[in-house]
Protein backbone atom coordinates (compact mmCIF):
# COMPACT_ATOMS: atom_id res chain seq x y z
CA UNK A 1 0.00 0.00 0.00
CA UNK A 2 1.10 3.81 -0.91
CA UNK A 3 2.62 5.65 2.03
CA UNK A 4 1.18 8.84 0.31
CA UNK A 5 -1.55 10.42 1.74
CA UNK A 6 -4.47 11.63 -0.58
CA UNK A 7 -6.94 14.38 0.81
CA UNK A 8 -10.38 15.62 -1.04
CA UNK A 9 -10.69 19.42 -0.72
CA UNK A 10 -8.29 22.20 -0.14
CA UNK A 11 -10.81 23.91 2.55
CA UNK A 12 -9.60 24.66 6.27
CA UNK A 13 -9.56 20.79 6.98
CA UNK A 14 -8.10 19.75 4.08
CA UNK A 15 -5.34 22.18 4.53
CA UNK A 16 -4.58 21.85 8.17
CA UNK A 17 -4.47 17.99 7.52
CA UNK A 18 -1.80 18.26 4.80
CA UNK A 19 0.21 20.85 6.96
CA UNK A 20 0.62 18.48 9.69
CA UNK A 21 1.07 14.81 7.44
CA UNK A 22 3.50 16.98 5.50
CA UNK A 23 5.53 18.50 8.68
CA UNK A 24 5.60 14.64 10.17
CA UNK A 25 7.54 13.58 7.03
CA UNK A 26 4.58 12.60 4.91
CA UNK A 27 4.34 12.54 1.02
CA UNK A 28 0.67 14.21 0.44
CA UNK A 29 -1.72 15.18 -2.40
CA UNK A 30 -4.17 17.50 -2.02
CA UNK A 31 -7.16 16.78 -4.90
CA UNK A 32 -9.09 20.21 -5.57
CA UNK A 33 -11.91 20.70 -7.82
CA UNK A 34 -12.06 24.16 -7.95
CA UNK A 35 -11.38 26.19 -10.36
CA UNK A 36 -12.31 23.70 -12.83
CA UNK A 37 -15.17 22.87 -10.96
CA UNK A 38 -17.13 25.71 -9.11
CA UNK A 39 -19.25 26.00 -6.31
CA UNK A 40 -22.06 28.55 -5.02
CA UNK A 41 -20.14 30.37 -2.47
CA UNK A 42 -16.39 30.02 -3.49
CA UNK A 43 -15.16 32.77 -5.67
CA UNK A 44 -11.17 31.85 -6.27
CA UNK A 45 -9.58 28.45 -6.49
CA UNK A 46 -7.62 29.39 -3.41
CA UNK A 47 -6.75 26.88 -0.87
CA UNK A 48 -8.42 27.98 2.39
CA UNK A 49 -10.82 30.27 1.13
CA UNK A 50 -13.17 31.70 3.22
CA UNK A 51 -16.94 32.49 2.38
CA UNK A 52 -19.03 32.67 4.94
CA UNK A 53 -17.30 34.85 7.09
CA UNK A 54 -13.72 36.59 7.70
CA UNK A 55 -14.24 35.74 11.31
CA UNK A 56 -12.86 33.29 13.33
CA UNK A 57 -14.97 34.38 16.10
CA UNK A 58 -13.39 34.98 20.16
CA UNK A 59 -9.72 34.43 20.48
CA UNK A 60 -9.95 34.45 24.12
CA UNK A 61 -8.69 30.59 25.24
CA UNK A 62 -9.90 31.31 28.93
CA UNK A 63 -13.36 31.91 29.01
CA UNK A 64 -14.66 30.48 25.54
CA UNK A 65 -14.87 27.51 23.87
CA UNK A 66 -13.60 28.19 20.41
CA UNK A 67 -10.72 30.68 21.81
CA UNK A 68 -9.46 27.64 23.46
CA UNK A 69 -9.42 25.63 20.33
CA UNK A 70 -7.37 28.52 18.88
CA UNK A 71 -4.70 27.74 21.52
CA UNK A 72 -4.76 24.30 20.85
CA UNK A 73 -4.56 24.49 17.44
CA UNK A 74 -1.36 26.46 17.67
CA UNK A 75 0.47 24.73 19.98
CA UNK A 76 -0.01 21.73 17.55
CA UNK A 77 1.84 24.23 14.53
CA UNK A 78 -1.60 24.66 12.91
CA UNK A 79 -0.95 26.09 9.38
CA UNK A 80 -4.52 27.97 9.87
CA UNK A 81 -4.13 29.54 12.99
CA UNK A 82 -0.51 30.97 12.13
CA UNK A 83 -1.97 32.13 8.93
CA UNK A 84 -4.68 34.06 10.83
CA UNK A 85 -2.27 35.94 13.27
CA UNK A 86 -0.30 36.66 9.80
CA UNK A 87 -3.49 38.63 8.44
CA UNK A 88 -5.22 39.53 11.30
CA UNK A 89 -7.73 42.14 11.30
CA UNK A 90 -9.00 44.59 14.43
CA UNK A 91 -12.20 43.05 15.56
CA UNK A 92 -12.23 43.66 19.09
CA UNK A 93 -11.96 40.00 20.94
CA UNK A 94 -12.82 38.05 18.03
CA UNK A 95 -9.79 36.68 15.47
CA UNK A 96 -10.82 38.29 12.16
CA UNK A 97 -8.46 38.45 9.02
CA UNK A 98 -8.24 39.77 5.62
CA UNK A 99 -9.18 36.98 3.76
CA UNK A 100 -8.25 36.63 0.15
CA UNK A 101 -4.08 37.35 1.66
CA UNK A 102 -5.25 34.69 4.14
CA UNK A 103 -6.12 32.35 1.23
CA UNK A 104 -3.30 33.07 -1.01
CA UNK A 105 -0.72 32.51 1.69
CA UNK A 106 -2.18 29.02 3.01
CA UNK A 107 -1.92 28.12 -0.59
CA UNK A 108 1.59 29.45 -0.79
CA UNK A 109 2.87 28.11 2.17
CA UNK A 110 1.35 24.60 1.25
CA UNK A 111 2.76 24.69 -2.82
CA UNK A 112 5.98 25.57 -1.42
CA UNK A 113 6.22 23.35 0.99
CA UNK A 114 8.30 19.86 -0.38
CA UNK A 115 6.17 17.26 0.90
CA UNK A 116 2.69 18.53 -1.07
CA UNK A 117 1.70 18.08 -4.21
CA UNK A 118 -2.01 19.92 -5.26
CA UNK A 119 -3.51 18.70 -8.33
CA UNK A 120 -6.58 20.12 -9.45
CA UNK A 121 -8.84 17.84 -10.39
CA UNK A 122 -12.79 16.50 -9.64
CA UNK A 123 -12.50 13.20 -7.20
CA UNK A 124 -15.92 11.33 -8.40
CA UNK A 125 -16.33 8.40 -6.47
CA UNK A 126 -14.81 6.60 -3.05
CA UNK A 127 -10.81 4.90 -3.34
CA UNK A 128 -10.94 1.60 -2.33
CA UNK A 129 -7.08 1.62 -1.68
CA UNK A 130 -4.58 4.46 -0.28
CA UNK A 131 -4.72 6.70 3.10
CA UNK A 132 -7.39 9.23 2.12
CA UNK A 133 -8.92 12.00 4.00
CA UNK A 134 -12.56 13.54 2.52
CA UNK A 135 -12.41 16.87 4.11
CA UNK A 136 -14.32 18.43 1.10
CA UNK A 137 -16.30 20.21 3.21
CA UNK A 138 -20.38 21.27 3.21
CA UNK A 139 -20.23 22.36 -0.71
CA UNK A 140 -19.24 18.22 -1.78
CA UNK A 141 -19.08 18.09 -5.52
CA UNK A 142 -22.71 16.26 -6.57
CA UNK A 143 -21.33 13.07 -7.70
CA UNK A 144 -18.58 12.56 -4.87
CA UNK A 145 -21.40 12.47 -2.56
CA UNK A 146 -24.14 10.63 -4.29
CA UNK A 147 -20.88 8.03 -4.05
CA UNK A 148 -20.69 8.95 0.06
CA UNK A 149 -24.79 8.58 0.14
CA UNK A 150 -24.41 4.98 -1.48
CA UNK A 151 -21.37 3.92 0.70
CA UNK A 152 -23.06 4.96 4.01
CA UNK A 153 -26.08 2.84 2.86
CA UNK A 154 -28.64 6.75 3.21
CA UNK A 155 -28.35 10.09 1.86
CA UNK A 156 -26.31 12.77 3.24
CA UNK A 157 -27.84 14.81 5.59
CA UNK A 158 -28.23 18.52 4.87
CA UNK A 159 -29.11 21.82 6.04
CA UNK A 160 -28.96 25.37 4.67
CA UNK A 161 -26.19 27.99 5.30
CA UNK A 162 -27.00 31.36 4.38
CA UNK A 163 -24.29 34.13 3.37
CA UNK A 164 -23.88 38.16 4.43
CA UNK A 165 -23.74 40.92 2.20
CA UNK A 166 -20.30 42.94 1.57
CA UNK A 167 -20.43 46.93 1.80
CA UNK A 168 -18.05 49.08 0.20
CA UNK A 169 -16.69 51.30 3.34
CA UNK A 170 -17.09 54.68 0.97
CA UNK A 171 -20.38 54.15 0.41
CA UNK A 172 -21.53 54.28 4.22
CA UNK A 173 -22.88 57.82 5.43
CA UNK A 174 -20.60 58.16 8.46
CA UNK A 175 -22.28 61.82 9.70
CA UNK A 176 -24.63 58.77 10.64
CA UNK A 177 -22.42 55.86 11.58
CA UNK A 178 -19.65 55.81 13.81
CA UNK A 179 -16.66 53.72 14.63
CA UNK A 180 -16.74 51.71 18.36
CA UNK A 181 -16.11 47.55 19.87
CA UNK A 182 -19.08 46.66 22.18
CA UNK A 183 -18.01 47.98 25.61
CA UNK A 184 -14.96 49.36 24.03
CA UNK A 185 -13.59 45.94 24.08
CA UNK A 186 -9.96 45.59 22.37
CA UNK A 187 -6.56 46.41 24.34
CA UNK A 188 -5.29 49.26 21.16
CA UNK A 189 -7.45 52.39 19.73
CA UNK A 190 -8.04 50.44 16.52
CA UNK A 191 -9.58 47.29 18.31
CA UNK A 192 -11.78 49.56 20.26
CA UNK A 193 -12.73 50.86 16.87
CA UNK A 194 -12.86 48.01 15.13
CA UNK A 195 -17.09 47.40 14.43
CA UNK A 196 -18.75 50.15 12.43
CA UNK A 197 -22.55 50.81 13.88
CA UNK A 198 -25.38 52.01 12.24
CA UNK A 199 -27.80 53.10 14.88
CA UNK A 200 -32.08 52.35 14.52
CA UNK A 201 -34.81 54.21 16.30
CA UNK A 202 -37.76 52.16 17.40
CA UNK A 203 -40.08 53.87 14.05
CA UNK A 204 -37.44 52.33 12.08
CA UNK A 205 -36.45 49.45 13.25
CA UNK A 206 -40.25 48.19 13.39
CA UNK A 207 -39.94 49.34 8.85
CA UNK A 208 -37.33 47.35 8.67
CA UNK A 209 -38.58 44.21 10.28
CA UNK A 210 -41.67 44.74 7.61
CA UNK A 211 -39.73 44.46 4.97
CA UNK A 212 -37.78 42.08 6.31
CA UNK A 213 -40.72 40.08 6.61
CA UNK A 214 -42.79 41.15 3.13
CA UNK A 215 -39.35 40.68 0.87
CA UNK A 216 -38.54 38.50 -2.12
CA UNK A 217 -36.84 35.39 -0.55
CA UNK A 218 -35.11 32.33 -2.25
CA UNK A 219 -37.45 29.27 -2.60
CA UNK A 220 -36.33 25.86 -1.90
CA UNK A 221 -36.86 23.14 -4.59
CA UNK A 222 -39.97 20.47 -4.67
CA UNK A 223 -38.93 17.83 -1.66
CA UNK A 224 -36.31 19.94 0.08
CA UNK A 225 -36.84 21.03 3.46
CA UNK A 226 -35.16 24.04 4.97
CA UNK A 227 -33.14 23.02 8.21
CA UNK A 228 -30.97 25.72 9.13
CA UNK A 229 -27.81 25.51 11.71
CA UNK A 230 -28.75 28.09 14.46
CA UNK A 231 -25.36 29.63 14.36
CA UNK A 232 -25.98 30.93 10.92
CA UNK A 233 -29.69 31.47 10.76
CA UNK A 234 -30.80 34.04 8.17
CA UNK A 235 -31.88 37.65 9.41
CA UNK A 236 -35.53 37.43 8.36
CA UNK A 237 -35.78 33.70 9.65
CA UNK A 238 -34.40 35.26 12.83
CA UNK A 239 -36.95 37.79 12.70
CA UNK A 240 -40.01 35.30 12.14
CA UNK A 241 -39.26 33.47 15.25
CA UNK A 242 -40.23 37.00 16.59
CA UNK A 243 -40.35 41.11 16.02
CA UNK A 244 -38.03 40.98 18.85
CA UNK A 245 -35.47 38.38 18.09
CA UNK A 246 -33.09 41.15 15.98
CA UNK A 247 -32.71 43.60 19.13
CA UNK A 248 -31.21 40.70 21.03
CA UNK A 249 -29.46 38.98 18.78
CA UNK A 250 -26.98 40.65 16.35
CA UNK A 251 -28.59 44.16 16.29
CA UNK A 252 -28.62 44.20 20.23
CA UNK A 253 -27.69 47.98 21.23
CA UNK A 254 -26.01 47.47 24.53
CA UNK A 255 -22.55 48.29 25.42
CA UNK A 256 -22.39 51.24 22.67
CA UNK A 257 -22.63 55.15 22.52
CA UNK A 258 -23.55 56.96 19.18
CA UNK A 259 -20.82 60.17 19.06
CA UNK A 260 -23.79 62.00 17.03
CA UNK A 261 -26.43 61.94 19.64
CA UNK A 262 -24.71 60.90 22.68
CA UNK A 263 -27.64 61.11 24.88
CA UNK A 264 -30.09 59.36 22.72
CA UNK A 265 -30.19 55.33 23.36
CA UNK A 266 -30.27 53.73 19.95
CA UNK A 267 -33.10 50.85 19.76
CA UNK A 268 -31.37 48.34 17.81
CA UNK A 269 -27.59 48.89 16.29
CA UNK A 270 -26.58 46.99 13.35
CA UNK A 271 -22.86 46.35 13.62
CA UNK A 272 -20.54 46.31 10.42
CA UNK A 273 -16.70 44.27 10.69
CA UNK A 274 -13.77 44.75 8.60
CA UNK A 275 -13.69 42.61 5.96
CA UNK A 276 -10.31 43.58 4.38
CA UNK A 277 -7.09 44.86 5.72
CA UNK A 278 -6.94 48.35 3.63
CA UNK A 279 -10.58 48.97 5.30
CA UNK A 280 -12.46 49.06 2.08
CA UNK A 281 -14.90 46.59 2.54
CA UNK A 282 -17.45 46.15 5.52
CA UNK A 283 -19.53 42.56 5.99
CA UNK A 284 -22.64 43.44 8.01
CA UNK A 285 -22.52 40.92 11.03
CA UNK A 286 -25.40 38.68 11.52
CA UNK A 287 -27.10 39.27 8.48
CA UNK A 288 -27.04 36.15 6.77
CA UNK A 289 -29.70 36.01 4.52
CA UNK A 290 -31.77 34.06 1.51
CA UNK A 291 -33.62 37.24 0.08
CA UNK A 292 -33.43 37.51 -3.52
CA UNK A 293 -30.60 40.31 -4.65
CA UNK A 294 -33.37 42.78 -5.15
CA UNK A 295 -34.84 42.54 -2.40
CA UNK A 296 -31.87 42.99 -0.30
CA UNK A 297 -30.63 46.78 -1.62
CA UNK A 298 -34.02 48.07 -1.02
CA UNK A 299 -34.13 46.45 2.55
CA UNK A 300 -30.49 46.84 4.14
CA UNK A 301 -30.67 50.55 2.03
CA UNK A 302 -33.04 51.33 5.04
CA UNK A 303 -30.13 51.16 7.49
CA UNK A 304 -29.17 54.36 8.32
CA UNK A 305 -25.92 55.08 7.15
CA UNK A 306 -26.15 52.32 4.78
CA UNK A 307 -29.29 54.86 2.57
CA UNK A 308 -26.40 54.66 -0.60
CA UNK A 309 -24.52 51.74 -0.07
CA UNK A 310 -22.84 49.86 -2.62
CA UNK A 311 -22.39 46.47 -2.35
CA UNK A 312 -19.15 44.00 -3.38
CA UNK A 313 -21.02 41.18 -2.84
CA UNK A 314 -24.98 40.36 -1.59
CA UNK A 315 -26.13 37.59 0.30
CA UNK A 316 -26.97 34.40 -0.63
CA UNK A 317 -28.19 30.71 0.53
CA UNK A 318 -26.44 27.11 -0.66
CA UNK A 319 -27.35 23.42 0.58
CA UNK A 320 -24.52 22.03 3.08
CA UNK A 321 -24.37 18.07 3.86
CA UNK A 322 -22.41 16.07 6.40
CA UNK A 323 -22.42 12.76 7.37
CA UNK A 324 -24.04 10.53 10.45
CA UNK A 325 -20.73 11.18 11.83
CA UNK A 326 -21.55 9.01 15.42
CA UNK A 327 -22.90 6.28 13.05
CA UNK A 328 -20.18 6.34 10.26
CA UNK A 329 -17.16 6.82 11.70
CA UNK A 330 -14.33 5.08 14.79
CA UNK A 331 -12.82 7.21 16.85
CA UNK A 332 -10.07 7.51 14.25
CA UNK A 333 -12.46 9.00 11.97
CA UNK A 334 -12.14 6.59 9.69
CA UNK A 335 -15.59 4.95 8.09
CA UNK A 336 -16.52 2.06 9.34
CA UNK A 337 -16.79 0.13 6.20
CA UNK A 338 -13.75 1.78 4.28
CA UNK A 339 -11.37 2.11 6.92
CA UNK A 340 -8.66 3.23 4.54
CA UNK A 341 -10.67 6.46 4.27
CA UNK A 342 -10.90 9.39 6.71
CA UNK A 343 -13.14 12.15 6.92
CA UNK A 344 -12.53 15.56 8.20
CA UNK A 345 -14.21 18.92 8.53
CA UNK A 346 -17.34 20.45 8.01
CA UNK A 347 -18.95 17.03 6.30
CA UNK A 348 -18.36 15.22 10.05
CA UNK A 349 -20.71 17.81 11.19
CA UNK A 350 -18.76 20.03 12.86
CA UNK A 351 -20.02 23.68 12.50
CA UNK A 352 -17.02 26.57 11.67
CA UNK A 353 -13.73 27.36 9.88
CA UNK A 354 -11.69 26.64 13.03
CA UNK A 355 -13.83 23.33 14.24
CA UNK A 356 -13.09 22.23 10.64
CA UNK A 357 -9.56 23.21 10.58
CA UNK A 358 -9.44 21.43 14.49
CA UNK A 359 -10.79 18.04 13.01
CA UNK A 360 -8.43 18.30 9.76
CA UNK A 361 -5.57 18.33 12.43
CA UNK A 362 -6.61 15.57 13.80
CA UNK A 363 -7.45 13.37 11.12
CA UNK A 364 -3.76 15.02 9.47
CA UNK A 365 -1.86 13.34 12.43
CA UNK A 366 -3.88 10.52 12.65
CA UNK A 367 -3.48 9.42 9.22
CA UNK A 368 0.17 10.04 9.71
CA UNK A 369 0.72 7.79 12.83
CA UNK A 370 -1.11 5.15 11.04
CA UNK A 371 1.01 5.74 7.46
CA UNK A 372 4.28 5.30 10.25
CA UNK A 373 2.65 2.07 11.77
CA UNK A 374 2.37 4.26 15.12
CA UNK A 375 -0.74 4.44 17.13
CA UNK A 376 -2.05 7.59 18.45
CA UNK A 377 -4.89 7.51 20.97
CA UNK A 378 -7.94 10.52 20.65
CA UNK A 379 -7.56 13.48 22.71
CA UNK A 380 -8.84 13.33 26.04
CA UNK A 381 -12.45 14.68 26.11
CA UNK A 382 -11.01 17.29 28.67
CA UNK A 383 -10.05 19.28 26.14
CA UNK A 384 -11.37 21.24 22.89
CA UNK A 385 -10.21 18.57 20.31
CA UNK A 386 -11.24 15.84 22.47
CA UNK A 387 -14.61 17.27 23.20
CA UNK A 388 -15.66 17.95 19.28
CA UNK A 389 -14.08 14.41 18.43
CA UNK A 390 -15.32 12.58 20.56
CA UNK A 391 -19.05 14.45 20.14
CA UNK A 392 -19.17 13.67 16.44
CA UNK A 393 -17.91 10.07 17.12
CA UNK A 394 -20.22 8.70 19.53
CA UNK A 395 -21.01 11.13 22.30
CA UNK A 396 -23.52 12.47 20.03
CA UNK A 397 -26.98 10.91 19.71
CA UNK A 398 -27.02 10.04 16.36
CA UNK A 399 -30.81 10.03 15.79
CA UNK A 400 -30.53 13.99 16.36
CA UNK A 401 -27.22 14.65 15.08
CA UNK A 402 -26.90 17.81 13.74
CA UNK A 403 -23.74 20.16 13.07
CA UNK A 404 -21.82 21.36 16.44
CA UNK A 405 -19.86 24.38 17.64
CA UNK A 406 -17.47 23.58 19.89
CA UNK A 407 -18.37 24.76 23.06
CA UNK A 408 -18.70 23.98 27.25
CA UNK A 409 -21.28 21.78 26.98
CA UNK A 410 -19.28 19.32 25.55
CA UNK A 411 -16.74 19.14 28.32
CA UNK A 412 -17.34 16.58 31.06
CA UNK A 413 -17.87 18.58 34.16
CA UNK A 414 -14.65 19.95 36.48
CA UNK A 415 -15.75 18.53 40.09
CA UNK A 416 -16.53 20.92 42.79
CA UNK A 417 -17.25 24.10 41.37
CA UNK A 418 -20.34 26.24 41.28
CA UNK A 419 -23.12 25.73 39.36
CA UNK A 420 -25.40 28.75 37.49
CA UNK A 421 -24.38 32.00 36.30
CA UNK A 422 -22.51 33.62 39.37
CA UNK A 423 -19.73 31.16 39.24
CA UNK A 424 -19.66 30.71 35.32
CA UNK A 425 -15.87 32.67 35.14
CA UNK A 426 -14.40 29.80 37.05
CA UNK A 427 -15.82 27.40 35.44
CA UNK A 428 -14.81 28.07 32.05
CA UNK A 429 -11.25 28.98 33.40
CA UNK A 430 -11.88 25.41 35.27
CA UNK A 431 -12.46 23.87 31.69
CA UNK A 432 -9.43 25.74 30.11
CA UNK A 433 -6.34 25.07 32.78
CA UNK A 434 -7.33 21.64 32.57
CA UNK A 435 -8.16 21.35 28.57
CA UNK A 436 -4.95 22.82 28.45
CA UNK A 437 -2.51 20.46 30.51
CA UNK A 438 -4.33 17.54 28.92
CA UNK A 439 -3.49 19.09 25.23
CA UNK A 440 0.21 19.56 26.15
CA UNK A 441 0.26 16.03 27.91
CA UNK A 442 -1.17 14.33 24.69
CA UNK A 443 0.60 16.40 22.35
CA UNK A 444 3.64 15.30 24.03
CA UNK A 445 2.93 11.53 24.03
């Protein structure tokens, strides 16, 4: 059997898993369909593109979840991570970058790198022979997974991630809008100015709900049912579930002053982060959405602030699957039936860029060890990696399993502590000192 490692998709997972097979010594070949073969969302044939988002959401590794999985993921020498702090964007707590530079320099750094070989080309159906890793993420090419769907013996799962609109920065009325972090968060003047805000009183925050509600919106096809991930709902399903929902979700007002009318509370704020590093282009946070194009310039136009906007891209709505993960897979991530064959990413049901990246990581140095002849046990469920691992192999319920963000509710409980909100802070920094000897103690073994 080949010692060379094959991986599907050039996504987060796909490129975190050759980073680390190639750094152990590995020979690896990264199969990528795009450009050749597009997708909805993608725009380049960059490896590591993002689409969704330019966020990788809180970089604190104390108190949150996914900030934790950050520090894991570069203690391990994750290619993704590293990237980030390379093109790293002011956005407050959270770890935002610029993210076509992002993109090109994953794909530099894995081209150059000796070890890596990408060939772009359309895998159809399932190897039955070689170390592969499917890490092609929730946009799988049609005929790769009708191949998965007959394999697994039922059809993918799927639900429906929605996309948010790009604003040029010139085009936003700032006599209107002003520059400010939620409670000033951010330790630098350009972190605490790193969201732009576009402030609503309640007359027009109720219009904009309206035609929120009354718009143009993308229609599913005949037999397709729209399940949505509840991290990435769109605005006006958001605002369905309730007139309210918005003000306390992502156009909550707290924790910000408007410079123009200081002494006026705002009723709802919608927030607008960096999307590029020369501060050209703004994505508006939280407002994924499925309206038709149309529709969308007359509604967000009523933002004030946002009255002329121009936009570099709109919003949009695409059909993600993933796989019965706690049914499918061993703990190696491996199927069950092809064992030769890993999967990694988005399509184990893991929800994010940097849970995706996390699981290519593992399935990277997994692969590896077994290439070697080495064993390598899962992380302990203590910490980040071993929490999400071990949640989409088994610890999930499989006749609900849906896509997962990492987060505390995975963890097994740290004994003795307070329960509820008042003793929440030690807690988490419970779950983190001890997620993060247990990382260092298995990374080391």
């Amino acid at each position: 059997m080949s010692d060379t490692l094959h991986i599907i998709g050039g996504g987060m997972a796909g490129s975190e898993a050759a980073w680390q097979a190639a750094n152990a010594g590995i020979t690896v070949v990264i199969h990528e369909m795009r450009p050749k073969v597009g997708t909805f969302a993608h725009q380049t044939g960059l490896l590591g593109e993002m689409v969704c988002s330019n966020s990788f959401r809180s970089d604190d590794n104390e108190q949150n979840a996914v900030g934790l999985l950050h520090w894991e993921m570069r203690t391990a020498n994750g290619l993704i991570m590293a990237t980030a702090e390379k093109h790293r964007l002011p956005a407050g707590g959270a770890l935002a970058v610029d993210r076509d530079p992002f993109a090109q320099s994953v794909t530099n750094a894995l081209i150059a790198h000796p070890n890596v070989t990408v060939e772009y080309n359309e895998i159809k159906e399932l190897p039955d022979t070689g170390h592969w890793i499917i890490a092609t993420g929730p946009l799988t090419s049609g005929a790769l997974a009708e191949a998965i769907a007959a394999e697994t013996g039922a059809e993918a799962l799927a639900f429906f991630d929605a996309i948010a609109p790009i604003v040029y920065a010139d085009s936003i009325n700032m006599e209107k809008a002003w520059m400010q972090s939620r409670y000033d968060k951010g330790e630098t003047e350009e972190e605490r100015t790193a969201y732009l805000n576009c402030p609503m009183d309640r007359d027009t925050y109720e219009a904009f709900i309206d035609a929120l509600l009354s718009s143009d919106k993308t229609e599913f096809r005949e037999g397709e049912t729209a399940g949505y991930f509840d991290g990435c709902l769109p605005i006006e399903v958001m605002a369905e579930r309730g007139r309210e929902t918005l003000r306390f979700g992502p156009m909550k007002p707290v924790g910000l002053t408007n410079p123009h009318q200081p002494d006026v509370k705002a009723y709802a704020v919608v927030q607008l982060r960096r999307d590029n590093k020369l501060g050209t282009l703004y994505n508006i946070v939280g407002f994924q959405t499925k309206m038709k194009h149309g529709a969308q310039a007359d509604v967000f136009k009523m933002i004030p602030g946002l009255e002329d906007a121009r936009f570099a891209r709109l919003g949009g709505i695409h059909r993600n699957s993933f796989i019965n993960s706690p049914t499918l897979l061993d703990d190696q991530m491996r199927l069950r039936n092809r064992p030769n064959i890993r999967f990694a990413g988005q399509i184990t049901g893991v929800e994010g860029y940097v849970e995706s990246a996390a699981m290519g990581l593992l399935a990277g140095r997994m692969a590896t060890a077994e290439i070697k002849g080495e064993e390598i046990s899962t992380p302990p469920n203590t910490t980040a990696m071993g929490a999400l691992i071990t949640h989409i192999t088994g610890g999930a319920e499989a006749k609900t399993f849906q896509p997962m963000n990492v987060n505390f509710g995975l963890f097994p409980p740290v004994e003795g502590l307070k329960s509820g909100r008042r003793g929440r802070k030690d807690r988490y920094k419970a779950y983190t000192d001890r997620a993060k000897q247990d990382w260092q103690a298995w990374l080391e073994s």
